[in-house]
PDB file of N, CA and C in Angstrom:
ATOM      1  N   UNK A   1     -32.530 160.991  78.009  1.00  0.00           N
ATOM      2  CA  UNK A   1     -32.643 162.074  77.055  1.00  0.00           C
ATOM      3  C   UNK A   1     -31.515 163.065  77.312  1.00  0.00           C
ATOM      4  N   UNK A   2     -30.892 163.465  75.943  1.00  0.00           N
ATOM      5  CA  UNK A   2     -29.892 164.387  76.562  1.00  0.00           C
ATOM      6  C   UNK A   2     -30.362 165.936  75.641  1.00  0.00           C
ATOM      7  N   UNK A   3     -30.580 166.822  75.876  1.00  0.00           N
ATOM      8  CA  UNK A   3     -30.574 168.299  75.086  1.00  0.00           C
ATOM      9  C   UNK A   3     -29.772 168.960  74.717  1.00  0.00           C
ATOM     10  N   UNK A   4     -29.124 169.019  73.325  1.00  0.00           N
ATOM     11  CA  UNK A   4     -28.421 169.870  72.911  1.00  0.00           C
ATOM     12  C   UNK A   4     -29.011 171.554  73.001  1.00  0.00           C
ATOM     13  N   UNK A   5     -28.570 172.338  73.949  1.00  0.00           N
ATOM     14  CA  UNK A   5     -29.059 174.049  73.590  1.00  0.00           C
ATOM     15  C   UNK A   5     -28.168 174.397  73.000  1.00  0.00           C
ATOM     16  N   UNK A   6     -27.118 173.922  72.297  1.00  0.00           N
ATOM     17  CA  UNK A   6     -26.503 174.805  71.511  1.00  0.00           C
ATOM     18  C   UNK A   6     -25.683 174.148  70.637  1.00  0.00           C
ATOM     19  N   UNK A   7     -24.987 174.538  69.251  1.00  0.00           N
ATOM     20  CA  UNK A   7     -23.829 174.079  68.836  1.00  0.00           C
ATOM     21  C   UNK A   7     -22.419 174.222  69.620  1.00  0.00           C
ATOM     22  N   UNK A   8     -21.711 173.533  68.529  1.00  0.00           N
ATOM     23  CA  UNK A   8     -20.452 174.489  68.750  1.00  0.00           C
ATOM     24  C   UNK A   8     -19.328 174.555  67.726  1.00  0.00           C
ATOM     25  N   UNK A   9     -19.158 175.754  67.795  1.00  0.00           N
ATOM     26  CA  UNK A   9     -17.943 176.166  66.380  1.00  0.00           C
ATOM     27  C   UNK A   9     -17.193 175.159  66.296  1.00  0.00           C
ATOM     28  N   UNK A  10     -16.885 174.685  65.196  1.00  0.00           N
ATOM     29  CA  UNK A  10     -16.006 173.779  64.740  1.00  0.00           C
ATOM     30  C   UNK A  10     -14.604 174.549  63.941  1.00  0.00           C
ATOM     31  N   UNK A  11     -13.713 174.559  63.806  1.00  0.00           N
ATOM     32  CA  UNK A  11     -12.712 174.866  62.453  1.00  0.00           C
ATOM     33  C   UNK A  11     -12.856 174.059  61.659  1.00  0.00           C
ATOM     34  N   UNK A  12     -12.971 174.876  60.386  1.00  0.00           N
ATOM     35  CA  UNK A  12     -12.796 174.605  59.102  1.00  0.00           C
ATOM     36  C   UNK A  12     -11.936 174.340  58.586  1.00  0.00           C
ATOM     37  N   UNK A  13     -11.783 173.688  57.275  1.00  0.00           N
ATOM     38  CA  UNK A  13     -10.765 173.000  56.733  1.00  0.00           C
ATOM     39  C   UNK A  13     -10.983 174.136  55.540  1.00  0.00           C
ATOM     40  N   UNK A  14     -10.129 174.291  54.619  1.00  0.00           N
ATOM     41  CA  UNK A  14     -10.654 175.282  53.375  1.00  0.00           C
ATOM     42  C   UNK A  14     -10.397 176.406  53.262  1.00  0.00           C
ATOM     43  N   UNK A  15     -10.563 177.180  52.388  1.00  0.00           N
ATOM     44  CA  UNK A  15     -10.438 178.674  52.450  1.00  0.00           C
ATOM     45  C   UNK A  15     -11.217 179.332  51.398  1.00  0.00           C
ATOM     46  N   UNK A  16     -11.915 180.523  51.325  1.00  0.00           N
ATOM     47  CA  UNK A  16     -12.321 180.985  52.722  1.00  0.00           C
ATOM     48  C   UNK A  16     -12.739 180.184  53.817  1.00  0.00           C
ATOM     49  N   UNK A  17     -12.809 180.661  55.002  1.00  0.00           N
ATOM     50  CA  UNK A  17     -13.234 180.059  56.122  1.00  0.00           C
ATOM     51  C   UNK A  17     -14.612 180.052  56.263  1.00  0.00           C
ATOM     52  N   UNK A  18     -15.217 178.374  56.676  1.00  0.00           N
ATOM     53  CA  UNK A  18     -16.779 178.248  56.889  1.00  0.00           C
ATOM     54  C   UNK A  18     -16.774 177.672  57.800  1.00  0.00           C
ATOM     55  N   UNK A  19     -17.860 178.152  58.573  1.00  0.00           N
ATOM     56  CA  UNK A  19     -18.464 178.437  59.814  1.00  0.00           C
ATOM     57  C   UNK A  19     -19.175 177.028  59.952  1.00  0.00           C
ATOM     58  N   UNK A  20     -18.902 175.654  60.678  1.00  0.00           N
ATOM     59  CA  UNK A  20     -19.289 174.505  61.264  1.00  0.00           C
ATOM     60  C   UNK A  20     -19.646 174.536  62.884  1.00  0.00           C
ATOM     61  N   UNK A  21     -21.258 174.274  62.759  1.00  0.00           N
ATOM     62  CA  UNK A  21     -22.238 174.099  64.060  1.00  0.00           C
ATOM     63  C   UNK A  21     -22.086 172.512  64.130  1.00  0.00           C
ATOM     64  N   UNK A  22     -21.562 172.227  65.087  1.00  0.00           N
ATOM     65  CA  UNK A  22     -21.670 170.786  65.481  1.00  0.00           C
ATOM     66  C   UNK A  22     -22.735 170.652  66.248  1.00  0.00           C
ATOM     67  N   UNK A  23     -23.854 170.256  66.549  1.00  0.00           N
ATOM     68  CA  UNK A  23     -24.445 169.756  67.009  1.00  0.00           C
ATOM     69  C   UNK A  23     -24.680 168.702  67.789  1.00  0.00           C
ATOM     70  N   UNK A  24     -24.192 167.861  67.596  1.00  0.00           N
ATOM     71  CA  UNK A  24     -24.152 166.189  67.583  1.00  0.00           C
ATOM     72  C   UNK A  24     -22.719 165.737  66.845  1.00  0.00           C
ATOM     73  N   UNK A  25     -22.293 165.236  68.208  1.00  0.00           N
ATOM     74  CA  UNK A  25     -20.982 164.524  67.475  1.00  0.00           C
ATOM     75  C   UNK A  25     -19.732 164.551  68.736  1.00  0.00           C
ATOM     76  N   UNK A  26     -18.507 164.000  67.967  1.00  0.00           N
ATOM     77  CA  UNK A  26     -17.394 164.475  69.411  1.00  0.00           C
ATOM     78  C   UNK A  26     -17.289 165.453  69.816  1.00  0.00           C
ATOM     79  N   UNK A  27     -16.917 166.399  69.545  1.00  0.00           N
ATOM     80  CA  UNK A  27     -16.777 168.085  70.050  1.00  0.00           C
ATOM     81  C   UNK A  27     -18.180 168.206  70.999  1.00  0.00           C
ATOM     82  N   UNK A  28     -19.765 168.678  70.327  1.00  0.00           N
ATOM     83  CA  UNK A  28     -20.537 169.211  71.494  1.00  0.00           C
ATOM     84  C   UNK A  28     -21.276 168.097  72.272  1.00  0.00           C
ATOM     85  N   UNK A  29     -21.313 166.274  72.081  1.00  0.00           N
ATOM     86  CA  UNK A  29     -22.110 166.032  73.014  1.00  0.00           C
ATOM     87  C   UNK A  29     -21.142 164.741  73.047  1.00  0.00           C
ATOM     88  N   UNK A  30     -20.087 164.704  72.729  1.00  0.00           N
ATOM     89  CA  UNK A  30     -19.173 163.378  73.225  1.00  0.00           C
ATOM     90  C   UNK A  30     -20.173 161.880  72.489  1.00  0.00           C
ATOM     91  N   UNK A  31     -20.816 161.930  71.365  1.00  0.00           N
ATOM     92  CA  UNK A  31     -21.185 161.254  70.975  1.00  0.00           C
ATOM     93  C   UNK A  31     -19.996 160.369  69.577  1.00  0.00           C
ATOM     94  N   UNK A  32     -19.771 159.683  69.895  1.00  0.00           N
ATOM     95  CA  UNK A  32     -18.894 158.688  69.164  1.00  0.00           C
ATOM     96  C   UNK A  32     -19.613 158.327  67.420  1.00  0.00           C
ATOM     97  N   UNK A  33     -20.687 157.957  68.132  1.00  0.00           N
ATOM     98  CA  UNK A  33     -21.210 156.675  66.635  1.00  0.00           C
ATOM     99  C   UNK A  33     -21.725 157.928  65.819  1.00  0.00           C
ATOM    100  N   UNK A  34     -22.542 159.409  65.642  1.00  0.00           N
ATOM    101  CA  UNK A  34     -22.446 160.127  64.523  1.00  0.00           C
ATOM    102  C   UNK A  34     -22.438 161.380  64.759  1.00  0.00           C
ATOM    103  N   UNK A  35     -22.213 162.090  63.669  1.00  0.00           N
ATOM    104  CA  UNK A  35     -22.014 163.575  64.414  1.00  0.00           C
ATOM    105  C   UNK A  35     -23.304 164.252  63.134  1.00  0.00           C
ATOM    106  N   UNK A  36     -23.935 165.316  63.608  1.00  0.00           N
ATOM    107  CA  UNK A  36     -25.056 166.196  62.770  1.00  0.00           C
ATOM    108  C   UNK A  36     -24.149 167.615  63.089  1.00  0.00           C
ATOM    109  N   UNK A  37     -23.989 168.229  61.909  1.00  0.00           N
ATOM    110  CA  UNK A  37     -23.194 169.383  62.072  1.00  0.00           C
ATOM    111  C   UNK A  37     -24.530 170.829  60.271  1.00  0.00           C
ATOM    112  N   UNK A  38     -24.467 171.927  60.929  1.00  0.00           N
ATOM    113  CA  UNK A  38     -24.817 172.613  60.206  1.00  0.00           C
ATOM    114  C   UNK A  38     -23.337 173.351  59.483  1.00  0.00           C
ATOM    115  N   UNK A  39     -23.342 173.433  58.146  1.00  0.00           N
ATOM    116  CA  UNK A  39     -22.345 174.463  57.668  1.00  0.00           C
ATOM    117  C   UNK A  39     -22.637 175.364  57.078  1.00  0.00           C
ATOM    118  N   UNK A  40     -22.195 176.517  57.294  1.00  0.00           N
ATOM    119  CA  UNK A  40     -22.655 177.850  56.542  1.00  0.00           C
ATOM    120  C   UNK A  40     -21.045 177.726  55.874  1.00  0.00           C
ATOM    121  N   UNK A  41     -21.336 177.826  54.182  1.00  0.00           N
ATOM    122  CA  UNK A  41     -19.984 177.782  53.632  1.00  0.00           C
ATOM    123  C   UNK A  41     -19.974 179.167  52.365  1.00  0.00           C
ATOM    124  N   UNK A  42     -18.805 179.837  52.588  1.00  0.00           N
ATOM    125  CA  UNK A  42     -19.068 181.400  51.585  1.00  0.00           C
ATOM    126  C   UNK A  42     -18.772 181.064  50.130  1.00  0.00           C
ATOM    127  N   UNK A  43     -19.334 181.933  49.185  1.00  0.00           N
ATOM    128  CA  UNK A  43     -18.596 181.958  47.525  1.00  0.00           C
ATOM    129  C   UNK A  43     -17.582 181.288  47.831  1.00  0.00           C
ATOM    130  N   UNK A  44     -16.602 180.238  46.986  1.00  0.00           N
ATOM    131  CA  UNK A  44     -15.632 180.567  46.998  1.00  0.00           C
ATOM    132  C   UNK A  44     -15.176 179.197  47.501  1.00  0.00           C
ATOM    133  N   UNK A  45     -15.389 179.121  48.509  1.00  0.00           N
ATOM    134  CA  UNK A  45     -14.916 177.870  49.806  1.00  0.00           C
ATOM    135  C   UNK A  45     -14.457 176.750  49.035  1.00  0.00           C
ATOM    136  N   UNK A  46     -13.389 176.191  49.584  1.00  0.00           N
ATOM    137  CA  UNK A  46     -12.842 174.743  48.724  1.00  0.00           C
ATOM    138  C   UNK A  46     -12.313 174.049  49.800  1.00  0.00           C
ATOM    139  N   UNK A  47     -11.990 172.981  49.910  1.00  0.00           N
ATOM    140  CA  UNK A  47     -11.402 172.491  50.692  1.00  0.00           C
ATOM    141  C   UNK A  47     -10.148 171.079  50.162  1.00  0.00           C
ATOM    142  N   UNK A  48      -8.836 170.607  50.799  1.00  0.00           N
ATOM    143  CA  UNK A  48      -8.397 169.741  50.163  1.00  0.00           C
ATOM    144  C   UNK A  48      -9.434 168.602  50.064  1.00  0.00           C
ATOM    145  N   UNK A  49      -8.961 167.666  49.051  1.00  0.00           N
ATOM    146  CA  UNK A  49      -9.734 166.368  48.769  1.00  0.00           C
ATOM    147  C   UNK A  49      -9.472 165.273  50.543  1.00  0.00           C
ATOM    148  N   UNK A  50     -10.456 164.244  50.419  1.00  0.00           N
ATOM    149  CA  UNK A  50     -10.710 163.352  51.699  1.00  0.00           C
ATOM    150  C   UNK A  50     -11.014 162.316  51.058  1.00  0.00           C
ATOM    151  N   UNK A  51     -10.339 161.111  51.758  1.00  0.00           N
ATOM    152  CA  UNK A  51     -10.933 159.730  51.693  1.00  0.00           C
ATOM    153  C   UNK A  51     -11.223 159.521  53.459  1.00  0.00           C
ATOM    154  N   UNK A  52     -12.748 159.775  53.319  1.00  0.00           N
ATOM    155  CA  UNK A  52     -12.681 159.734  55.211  1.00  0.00           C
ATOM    156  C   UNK A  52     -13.088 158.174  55.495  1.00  0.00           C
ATOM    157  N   UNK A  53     -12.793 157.983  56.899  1.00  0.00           N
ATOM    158  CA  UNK A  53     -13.089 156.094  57.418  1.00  0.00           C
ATOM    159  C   UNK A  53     -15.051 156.663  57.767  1.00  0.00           C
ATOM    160  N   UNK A  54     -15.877 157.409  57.207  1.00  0.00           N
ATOM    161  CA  UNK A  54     -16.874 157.428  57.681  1.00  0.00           C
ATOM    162  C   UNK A  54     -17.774 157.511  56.547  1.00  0.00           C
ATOM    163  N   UNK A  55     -18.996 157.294  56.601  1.00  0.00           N
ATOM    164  CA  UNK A  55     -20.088 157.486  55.425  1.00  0.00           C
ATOM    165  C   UNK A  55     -20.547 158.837  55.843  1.00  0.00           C
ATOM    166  N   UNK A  56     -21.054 159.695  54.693  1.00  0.00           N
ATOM    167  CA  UNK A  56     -21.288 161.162  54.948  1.00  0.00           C
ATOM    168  C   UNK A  56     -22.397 161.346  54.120  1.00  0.00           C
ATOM    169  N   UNK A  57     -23.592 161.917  54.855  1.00  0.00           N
ATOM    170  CA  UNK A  57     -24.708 162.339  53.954  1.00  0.00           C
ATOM    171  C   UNK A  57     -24.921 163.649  54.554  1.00  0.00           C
ATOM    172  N   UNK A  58     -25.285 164.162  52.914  1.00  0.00           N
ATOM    173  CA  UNK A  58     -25.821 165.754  52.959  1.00  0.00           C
ATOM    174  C   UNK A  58     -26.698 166.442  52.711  1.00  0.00           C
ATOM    175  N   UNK A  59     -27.196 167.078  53.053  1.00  0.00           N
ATOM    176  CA  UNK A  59     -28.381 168.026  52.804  1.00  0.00           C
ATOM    177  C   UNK A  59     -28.830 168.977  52.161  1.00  0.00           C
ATOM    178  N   UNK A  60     -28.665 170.149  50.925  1.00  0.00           N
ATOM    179  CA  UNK A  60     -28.409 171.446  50.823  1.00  0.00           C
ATOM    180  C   UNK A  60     -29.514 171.903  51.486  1.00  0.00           C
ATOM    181  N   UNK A  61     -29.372 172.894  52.186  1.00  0.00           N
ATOM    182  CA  UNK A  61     -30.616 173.790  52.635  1.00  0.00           C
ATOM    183  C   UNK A  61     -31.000 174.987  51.810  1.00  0.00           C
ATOM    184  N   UNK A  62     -29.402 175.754  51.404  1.00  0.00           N
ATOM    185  CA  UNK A  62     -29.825 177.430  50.287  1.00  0.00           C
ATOM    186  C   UNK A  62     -28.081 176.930  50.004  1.00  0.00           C
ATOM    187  N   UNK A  63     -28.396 177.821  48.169  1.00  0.00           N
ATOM    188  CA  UNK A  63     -27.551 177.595  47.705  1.00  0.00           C
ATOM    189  C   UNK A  63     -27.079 176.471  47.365  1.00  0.00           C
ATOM    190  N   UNK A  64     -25.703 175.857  46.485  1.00  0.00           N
ATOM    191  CA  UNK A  64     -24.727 174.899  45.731  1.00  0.00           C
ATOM    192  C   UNK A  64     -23.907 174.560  46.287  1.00  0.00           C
ATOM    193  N   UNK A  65     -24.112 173.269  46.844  1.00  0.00           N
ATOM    194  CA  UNK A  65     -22.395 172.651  47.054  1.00  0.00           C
ATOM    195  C   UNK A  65     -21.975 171.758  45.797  1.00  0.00           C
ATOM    196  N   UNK A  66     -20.895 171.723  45.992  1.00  0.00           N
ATOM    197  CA  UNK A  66     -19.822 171.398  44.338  1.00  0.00           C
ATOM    198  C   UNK A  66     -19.424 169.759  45.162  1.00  0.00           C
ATOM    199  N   UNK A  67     -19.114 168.524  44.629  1.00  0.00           N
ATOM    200  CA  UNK A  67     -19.274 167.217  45.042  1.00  0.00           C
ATOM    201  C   UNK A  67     -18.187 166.781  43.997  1.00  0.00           C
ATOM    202  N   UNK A  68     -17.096 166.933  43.690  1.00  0.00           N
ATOM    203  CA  UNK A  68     -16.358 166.156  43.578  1.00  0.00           C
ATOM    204  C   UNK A  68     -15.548 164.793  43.670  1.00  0.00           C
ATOM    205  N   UNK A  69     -15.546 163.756  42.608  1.00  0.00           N
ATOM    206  CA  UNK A  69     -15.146 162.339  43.175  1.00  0.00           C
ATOM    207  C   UNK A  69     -14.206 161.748  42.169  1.00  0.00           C
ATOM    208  N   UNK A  70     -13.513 160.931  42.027  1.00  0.00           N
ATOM    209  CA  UNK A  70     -12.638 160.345  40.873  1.00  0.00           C
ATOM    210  C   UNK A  70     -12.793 160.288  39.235  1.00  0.00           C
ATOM    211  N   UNK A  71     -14.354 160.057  39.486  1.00  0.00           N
ATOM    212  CA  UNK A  71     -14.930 159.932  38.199  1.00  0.00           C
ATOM    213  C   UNK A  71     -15.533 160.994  37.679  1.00  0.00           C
ATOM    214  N   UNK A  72     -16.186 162.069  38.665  1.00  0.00           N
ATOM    215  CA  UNK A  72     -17.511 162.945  38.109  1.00  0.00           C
ATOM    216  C   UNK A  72     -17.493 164.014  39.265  1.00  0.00           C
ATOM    217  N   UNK A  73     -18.124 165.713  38.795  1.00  0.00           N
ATOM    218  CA  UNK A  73     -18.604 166.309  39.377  1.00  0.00           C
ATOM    219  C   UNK A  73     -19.699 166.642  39.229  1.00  0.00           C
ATOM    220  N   UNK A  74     -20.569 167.212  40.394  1.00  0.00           N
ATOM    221  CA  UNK A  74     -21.856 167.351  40.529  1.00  0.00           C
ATOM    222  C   UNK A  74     -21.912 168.526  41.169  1.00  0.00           C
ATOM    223  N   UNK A  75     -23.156 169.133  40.802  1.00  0.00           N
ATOM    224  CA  UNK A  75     -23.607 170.499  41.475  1.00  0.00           C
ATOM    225  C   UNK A  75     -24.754 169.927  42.579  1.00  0.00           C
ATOM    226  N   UNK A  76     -25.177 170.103  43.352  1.00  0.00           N
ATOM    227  CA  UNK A  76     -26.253 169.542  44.015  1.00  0.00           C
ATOM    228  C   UNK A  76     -27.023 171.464  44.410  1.00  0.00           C
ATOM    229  N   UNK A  77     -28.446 171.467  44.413  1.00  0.00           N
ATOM    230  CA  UNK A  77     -29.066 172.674  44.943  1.00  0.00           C
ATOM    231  C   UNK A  77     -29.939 172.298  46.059  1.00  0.00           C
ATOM    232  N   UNK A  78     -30.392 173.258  46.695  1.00  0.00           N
ATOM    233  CA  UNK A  78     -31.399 173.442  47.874  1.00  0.00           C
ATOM    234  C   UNK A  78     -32.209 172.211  47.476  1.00  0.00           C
ATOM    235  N   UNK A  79     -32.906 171.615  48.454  1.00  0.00           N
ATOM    236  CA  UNK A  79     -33.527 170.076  48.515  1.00  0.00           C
ATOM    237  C   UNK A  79     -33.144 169.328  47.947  1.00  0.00           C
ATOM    238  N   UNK A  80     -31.527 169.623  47.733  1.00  0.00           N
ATOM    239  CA  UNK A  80     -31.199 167.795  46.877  1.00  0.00           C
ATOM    240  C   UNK A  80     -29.876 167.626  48.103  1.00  0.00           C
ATOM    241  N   UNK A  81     -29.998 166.421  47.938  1.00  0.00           N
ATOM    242  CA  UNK A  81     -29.090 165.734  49.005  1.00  0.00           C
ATOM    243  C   UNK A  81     -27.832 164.787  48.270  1.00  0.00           C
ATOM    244  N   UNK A  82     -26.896 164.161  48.903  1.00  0.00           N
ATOM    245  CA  UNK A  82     -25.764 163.143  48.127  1.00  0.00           C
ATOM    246  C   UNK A  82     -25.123 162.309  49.566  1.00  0.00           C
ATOM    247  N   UNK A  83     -24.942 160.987  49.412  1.00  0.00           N
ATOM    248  CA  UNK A  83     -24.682 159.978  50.148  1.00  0.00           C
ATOM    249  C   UNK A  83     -23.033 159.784  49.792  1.00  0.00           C
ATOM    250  N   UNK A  84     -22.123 160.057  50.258  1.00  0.00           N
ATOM    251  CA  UNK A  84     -20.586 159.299  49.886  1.00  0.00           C
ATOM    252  C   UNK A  84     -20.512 158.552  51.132  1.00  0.00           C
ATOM    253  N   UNK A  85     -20.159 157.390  50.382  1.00  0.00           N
ATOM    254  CA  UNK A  85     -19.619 155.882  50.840  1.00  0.00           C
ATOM    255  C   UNK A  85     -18.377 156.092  51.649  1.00  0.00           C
ATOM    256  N   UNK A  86     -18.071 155.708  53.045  1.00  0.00           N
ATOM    257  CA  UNK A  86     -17.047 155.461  53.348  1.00  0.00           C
ATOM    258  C   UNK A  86     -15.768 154.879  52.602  1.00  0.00           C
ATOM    259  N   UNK A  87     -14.199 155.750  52.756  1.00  0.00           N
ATOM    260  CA  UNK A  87     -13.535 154.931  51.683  1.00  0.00           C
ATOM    261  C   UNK A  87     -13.601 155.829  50.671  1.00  0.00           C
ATOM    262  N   UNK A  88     -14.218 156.690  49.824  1.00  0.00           N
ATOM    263  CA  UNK A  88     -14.432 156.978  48.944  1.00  0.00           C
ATOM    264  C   UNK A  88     -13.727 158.441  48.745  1.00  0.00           C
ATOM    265  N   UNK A  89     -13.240 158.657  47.587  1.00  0.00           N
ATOM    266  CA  UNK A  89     -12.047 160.074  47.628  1.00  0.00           C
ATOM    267  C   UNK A  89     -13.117 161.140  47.046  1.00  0.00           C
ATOM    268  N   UNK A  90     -13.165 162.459  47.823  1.00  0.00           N
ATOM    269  CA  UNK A  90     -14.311 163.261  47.603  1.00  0.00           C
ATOM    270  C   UNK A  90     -13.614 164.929  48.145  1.00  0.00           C
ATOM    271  N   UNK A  91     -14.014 165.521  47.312  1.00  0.00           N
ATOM    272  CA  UNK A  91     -13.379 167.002  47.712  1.00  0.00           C
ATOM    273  C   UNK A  91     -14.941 167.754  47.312  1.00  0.00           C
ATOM    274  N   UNK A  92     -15.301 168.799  48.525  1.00  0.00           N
ATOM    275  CA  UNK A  92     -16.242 169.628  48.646  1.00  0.00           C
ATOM    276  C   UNK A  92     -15.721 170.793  48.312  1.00  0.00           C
ATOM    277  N   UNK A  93     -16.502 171.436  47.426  1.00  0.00           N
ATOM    278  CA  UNK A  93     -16.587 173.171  47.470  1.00  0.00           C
ATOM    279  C   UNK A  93     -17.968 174.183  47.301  1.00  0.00           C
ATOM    280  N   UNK A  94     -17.907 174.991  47.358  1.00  0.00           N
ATOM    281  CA  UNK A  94     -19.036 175.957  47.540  1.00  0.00           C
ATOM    282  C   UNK A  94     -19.164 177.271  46.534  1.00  0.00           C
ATOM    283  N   UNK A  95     -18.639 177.395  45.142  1.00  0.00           N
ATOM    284  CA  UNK A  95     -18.478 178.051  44.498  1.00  0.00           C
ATOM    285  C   UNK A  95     -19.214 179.477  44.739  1.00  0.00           C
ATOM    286  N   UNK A  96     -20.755 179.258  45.184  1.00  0.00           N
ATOM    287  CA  UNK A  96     -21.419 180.238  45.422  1.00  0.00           C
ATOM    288  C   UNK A  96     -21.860 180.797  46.661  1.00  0.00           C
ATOM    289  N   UNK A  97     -21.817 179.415  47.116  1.00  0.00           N
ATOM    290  CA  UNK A  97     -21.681 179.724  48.393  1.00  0.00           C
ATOM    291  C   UNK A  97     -23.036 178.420  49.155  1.00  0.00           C
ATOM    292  N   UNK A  98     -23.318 177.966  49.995  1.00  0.00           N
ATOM    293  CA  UNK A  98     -24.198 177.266  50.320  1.00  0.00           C
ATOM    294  C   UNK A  98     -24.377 176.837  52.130  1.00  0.00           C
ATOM    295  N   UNK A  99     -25.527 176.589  52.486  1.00  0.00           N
ATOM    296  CA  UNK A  99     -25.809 176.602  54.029  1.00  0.00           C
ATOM    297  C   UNK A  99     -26.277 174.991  53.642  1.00  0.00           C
ATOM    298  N   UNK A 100     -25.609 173.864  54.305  1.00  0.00           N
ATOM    299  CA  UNK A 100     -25.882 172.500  54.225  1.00  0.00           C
ATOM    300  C   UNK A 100     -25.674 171.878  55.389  1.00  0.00           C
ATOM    301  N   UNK A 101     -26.588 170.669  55.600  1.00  0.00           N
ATOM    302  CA  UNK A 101     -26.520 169.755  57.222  1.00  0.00           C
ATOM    303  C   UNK A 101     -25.682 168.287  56.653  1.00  0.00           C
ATOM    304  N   UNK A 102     -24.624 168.528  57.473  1.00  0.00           N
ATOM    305  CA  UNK A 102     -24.259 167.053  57.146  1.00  0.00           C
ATOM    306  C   UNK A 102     -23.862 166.062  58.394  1.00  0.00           C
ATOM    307  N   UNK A 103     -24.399 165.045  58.110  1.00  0.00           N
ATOM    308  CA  UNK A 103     -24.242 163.565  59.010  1.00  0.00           C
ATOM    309  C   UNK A 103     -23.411 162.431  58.745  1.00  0.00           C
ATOM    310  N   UNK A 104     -22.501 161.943  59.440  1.00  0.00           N
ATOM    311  CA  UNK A 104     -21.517 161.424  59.527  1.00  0.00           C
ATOM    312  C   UNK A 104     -21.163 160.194  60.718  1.00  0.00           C
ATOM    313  N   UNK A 105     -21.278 159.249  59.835  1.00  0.00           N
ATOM    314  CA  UNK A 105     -21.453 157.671  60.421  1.00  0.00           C
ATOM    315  C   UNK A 105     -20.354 156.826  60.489  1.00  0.00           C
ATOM    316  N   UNK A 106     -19.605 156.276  61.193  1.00  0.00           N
ATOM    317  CA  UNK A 106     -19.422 156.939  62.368  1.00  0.00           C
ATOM    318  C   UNK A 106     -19.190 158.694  62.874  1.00  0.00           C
ATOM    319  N   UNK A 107     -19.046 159.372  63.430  1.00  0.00           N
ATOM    320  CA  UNK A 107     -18.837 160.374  63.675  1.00  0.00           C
ATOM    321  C   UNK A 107     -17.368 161.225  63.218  1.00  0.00           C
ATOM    322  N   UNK A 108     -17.633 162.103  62.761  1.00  0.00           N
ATOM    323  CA  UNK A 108     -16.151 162.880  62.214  1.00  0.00           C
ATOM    324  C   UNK A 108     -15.224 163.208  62.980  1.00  0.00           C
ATOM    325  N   UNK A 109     -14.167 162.906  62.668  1.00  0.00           N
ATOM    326  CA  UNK A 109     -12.877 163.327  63.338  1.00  0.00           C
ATOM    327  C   UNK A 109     -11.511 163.899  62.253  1.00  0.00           C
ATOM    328  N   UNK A 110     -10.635 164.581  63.057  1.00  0.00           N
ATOM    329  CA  UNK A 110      -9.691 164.960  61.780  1.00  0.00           C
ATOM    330  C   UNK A 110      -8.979 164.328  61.435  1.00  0.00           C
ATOM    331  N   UNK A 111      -9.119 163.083  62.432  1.00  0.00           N
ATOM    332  CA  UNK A 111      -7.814 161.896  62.746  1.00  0.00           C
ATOM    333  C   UNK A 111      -8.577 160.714  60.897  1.00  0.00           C
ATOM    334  N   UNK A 112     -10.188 160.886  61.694  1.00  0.00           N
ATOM    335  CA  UNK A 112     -10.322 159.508  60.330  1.00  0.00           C
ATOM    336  C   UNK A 112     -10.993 160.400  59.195  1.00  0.00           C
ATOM    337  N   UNK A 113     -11.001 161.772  58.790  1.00  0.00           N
ATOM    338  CA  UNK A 113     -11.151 161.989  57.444  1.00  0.00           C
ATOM    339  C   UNK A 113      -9.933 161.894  56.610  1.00  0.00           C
ATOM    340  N   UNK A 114      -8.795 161.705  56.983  1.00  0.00           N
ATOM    341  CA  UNK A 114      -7.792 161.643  55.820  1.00  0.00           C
ATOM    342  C   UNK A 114      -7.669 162.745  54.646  1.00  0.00           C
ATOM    343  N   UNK A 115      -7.519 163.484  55.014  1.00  0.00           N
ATOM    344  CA  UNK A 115      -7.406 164.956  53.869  1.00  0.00           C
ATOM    345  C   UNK A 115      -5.679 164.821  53.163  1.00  0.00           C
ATOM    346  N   UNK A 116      -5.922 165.173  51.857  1.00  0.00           N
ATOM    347  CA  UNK A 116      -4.844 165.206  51.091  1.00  0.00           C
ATOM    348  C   UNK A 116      -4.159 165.945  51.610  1.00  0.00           C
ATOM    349  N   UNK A 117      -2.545 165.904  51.152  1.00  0.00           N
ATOM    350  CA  UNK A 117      -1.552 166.233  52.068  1.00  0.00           C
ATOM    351  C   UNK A 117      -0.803 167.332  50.467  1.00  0.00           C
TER     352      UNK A 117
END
């Protein structure tokens, strides 16, 4: 058994700047295969587009995250969740602002999300 007591700040990608609790993952417990991270993200927040090497599922907890993909955008609210497929080109934003948990299979890195250049 191992106990996480705490997160740990992550940097953000985006602007404004949002506040990433890693929990679980490389940064706070040297865990490889997935990472559980909380994000508190403000009005506003955008980030460049990603084709990451990982599958990513999300959570909203309060507030809208914005889900962008090749074909379609989506608003998602508090208790709705969204699955992107590894491979898959996806840009997040937070227009209003939103507090969401996201999990990431294999585990996130900056090396295998691939963010537009």
């Amino acid at each position: 058994m191992k106990i996480i007591k705490k997160p740990t700040i992550v940097t953000a990608a985006g602007d404004p700047p949002k506040k990433i609790e890693e929990f679980i993952g490389l940064v706070n417990s040297g865990t490889k295969e997935t990472s559980i991270a909380r994000m508190n993200s403000p009005a506003g927040w955008s980030e460049p587009g990603q084709t990451p090497e990982f599958d990513e599922y999300s959570v909203v907890l309060e507030g809208e995250l914005q889900v962008k993909t090749r074909k379609k955008t989506v608003k998602l609210r508090a208790g709705q969740a969204v699955i992107m497929p590894k491979g898959s080109w996806v840009r997040y934003s937070t227009p209003k602002g939103a507090q969401y948990i996201s999990v990431c299979i294999p585990a996130f890195s900056p090396k295998s999300v691939n963010r537009d250049k």
